[in-house]
N, C-alpha and C. Protein backbone atom coordinates (compact mmCIF):
# COMPACT_ATOMS: atom_id res chain seq x y z
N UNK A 1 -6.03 2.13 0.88
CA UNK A 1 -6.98 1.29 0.21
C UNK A 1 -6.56 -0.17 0.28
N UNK A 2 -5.40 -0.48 0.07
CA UNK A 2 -5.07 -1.85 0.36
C UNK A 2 -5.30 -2.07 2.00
N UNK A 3 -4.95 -1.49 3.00
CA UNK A 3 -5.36 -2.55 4.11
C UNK A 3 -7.15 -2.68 3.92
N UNK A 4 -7.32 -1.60 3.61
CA UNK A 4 -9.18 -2.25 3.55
C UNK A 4 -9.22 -3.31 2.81
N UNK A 5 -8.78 -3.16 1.85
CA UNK A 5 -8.76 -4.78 0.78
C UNK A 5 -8.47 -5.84 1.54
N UNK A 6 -7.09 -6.01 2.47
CA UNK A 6 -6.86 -6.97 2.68
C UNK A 6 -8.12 -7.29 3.81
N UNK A 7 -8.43 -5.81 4.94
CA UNK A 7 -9.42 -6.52 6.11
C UNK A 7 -10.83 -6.94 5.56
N UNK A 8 -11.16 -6.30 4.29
CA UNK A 8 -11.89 -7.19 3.87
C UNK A 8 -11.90 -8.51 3.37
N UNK A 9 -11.05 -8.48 3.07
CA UNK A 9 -10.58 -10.44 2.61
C UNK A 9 -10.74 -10.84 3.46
N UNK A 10 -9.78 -10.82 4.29
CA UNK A 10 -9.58 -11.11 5.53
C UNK A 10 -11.17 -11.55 6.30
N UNK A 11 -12.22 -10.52 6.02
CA UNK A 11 -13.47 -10.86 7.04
C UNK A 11 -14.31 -11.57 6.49
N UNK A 12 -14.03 -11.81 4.75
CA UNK A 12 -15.02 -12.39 3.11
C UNK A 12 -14.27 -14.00 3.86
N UNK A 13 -13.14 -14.05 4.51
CA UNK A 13 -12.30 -15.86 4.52
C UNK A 13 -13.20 -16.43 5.82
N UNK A 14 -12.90 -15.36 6.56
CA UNK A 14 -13.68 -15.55 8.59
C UNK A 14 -15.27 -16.04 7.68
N UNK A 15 -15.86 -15.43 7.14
CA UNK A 15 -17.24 -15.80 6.91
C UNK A 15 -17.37 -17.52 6.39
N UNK A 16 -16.33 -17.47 5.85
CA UNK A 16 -16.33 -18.86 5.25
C UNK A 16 -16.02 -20.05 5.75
N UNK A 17 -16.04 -19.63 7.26
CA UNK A 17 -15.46 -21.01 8.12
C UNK A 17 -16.80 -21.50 8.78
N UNK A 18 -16.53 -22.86 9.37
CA UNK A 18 -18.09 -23.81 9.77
C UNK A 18 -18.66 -22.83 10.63
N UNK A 19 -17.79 -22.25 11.60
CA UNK A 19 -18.40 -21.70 13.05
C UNK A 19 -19.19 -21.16 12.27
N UNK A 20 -18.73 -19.98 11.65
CA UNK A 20 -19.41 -18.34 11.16
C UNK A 20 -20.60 -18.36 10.45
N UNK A 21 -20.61 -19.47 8.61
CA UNK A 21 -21.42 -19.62 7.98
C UNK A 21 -22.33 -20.66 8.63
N UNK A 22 -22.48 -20.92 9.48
CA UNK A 22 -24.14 -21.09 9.82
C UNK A 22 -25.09 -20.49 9.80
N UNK A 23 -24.84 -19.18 10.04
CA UNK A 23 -25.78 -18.08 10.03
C UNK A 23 -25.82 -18.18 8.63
N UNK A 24 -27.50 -17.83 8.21
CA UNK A 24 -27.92 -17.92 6.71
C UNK A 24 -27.77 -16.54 6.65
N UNK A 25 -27.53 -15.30 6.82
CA UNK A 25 -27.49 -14.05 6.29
C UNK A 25 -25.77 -14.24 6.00
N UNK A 26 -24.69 -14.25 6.60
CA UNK A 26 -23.24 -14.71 6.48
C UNK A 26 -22.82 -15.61 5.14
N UNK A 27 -23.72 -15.97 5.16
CA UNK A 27 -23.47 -17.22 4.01
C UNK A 27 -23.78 -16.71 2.54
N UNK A 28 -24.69 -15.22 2.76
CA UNK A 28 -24.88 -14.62 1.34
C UNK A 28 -23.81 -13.73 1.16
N UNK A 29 -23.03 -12.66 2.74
CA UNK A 29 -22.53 -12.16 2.36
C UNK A 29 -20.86 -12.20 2.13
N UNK A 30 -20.83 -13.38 1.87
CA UNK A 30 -19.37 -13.67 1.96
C UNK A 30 -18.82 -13.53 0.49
N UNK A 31 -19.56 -14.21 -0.11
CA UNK A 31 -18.81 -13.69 -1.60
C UNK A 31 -18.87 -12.20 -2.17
N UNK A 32 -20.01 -11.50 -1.95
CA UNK A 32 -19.54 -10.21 -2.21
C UNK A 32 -18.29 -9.20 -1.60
N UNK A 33 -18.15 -9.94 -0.04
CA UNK A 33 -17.76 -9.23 0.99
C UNK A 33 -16.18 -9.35 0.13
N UNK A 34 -16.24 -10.63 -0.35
CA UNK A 34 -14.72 -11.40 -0.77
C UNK A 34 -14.02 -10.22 -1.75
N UNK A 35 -15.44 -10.41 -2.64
CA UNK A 35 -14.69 -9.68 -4.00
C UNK A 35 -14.65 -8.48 -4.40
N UNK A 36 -15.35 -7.63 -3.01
CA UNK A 36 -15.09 -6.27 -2.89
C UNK A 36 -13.96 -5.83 -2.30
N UNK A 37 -12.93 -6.82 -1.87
CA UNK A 37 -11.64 -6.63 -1.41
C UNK A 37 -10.97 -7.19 -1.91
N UNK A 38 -11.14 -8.07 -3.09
CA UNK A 38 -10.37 -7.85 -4.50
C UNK A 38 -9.92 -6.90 -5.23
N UNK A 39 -11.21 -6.45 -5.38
CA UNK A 39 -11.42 -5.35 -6.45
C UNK A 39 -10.45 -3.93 -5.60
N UNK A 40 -10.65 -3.88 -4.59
CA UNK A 40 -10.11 -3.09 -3.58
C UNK A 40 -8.21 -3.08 -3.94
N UNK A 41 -8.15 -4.59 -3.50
CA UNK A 41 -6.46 -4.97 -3.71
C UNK A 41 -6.07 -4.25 -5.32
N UNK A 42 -6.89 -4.90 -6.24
CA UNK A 42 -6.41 -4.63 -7.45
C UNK A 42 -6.63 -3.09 -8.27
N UNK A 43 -7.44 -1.99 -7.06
CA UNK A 43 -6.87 -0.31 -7.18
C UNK A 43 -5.76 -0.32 -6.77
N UNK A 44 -5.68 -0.59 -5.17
CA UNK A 44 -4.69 -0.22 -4.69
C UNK A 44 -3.00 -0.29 -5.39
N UNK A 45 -2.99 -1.82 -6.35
CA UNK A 45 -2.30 -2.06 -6.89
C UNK A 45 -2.11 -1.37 -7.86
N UNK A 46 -2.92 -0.94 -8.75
CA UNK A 46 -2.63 -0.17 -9.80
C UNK A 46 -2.52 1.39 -9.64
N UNK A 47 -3.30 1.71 -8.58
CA UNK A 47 -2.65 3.17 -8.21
C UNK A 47 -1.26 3.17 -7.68
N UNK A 48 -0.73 2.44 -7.44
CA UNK A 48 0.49 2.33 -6.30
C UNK A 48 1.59 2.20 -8.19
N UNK A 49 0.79 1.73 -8.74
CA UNK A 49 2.14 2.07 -10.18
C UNK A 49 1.90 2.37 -10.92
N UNK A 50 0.39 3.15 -11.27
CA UNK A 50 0.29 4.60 -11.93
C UNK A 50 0.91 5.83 -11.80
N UNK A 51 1.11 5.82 -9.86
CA UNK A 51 1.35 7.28 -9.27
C UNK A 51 1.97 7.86 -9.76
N UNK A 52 2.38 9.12 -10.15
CA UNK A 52 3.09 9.69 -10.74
C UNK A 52 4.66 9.80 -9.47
N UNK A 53 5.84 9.96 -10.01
CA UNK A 53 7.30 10.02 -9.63
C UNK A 53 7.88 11.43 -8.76
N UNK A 54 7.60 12.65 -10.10
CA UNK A 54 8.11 13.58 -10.08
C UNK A 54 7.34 14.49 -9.13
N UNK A 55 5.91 14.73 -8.56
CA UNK A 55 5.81 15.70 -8.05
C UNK A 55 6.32 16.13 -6.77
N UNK A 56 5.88 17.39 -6.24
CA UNK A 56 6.78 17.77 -5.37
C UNK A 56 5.91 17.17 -3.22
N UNK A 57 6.72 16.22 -3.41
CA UNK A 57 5.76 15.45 -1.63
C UNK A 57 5.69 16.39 -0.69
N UNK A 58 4.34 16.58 -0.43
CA UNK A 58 4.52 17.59 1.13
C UNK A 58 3.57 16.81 1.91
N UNK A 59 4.11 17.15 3.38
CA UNK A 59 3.33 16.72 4.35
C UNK A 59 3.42 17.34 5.21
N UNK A 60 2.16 17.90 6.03
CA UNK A 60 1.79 19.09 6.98
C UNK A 60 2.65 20.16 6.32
N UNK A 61 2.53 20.57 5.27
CA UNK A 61 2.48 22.73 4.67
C UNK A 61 4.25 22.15 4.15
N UNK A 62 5.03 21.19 4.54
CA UNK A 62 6.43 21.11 4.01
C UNK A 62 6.60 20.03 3.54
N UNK A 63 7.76 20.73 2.63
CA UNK A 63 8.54 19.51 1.37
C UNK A 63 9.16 18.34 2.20
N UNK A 64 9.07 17.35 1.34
CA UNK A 64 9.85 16.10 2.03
C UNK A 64 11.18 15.85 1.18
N UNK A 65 11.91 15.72 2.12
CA UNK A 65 13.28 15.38 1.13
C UNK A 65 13.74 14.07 1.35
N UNK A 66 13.79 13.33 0.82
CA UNK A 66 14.24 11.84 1.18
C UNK A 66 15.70 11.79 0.75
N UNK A 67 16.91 12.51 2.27
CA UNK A 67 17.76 12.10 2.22
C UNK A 67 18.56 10.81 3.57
N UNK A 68 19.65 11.16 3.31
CA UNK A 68 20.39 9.75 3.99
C UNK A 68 20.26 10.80 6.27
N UNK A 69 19.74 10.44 6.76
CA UNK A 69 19.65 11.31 7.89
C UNK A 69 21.42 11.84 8.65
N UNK A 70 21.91 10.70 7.94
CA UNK A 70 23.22 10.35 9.29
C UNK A 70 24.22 11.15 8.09
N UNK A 71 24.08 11.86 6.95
CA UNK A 71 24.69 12.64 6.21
C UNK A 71 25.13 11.78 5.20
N UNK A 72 26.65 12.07 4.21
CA UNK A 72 27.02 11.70 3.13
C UNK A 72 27.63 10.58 3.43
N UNK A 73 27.44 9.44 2.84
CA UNK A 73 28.32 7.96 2.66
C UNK A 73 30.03 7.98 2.28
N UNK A 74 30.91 7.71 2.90
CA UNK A 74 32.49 7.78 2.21
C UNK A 74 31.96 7.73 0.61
N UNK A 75 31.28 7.03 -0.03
CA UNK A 75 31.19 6.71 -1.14
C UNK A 75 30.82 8.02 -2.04
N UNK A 76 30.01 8.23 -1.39
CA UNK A 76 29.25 9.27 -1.97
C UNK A 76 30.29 11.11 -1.73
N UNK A 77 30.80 10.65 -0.80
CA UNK A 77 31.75 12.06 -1.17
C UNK A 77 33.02 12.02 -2.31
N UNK A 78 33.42 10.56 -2.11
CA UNK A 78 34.32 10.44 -3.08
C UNK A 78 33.68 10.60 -4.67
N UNK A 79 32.65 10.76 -4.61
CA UNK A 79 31.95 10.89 -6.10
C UNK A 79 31.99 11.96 -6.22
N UNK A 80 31.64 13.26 -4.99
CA UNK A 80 31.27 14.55 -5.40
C UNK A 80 32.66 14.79 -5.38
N UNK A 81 33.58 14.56 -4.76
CA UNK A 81 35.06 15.37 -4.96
C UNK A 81 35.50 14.56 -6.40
N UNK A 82 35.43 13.65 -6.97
CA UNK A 82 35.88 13.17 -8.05
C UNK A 82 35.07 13.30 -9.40
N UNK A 83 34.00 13.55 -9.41
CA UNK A 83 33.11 14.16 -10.27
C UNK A 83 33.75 14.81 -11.72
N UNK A 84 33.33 14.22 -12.66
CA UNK A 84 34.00 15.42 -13.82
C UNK A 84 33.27 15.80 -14.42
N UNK A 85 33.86 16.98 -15.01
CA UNK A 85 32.57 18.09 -15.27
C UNK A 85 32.80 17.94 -16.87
């Protein structure tokens, strides 16, 4: 939803230049065009920090695990071997 927002901005700004708004139909639809990719930006924005955290991400039928690819960090093993219980 945000890149539509932005390519609509983006096409609500193009309307607003000398070349473009000559055309009298261009010239009406630029402000709606504008602020329907406002309104656009400002879902996208608020879904993006509504979303919920915890559920479980799948993509194509499997779980996603967001770990480190290249395995455990020195750091990070020294935590699990030093760990107290």
């Amino acid at each position: 939803m945000g890149a539509w927002a932005m390519a609509l901005m983006l096409i609500g700004w193009l309307m607003t230049l000398p070349i473009v708004s000559s055309v009298p139909l261009v010239r009406l639809l630029a402000q709606p065009v504008l602020a329907v990719g406002i309104i656009f930006l400002v879902l996208a924005i608020l879904s993006s920090v509504i979303r919920g955290r915890n559920g479980n991400k799948m993509w194509r039928g499997e779980q996603l695990a967001y770990g480190n690819p290249y395995g455990e960090s020195w750091l990070t093993k020294l935590r699990r071997m030093f760990r107290g219980r």
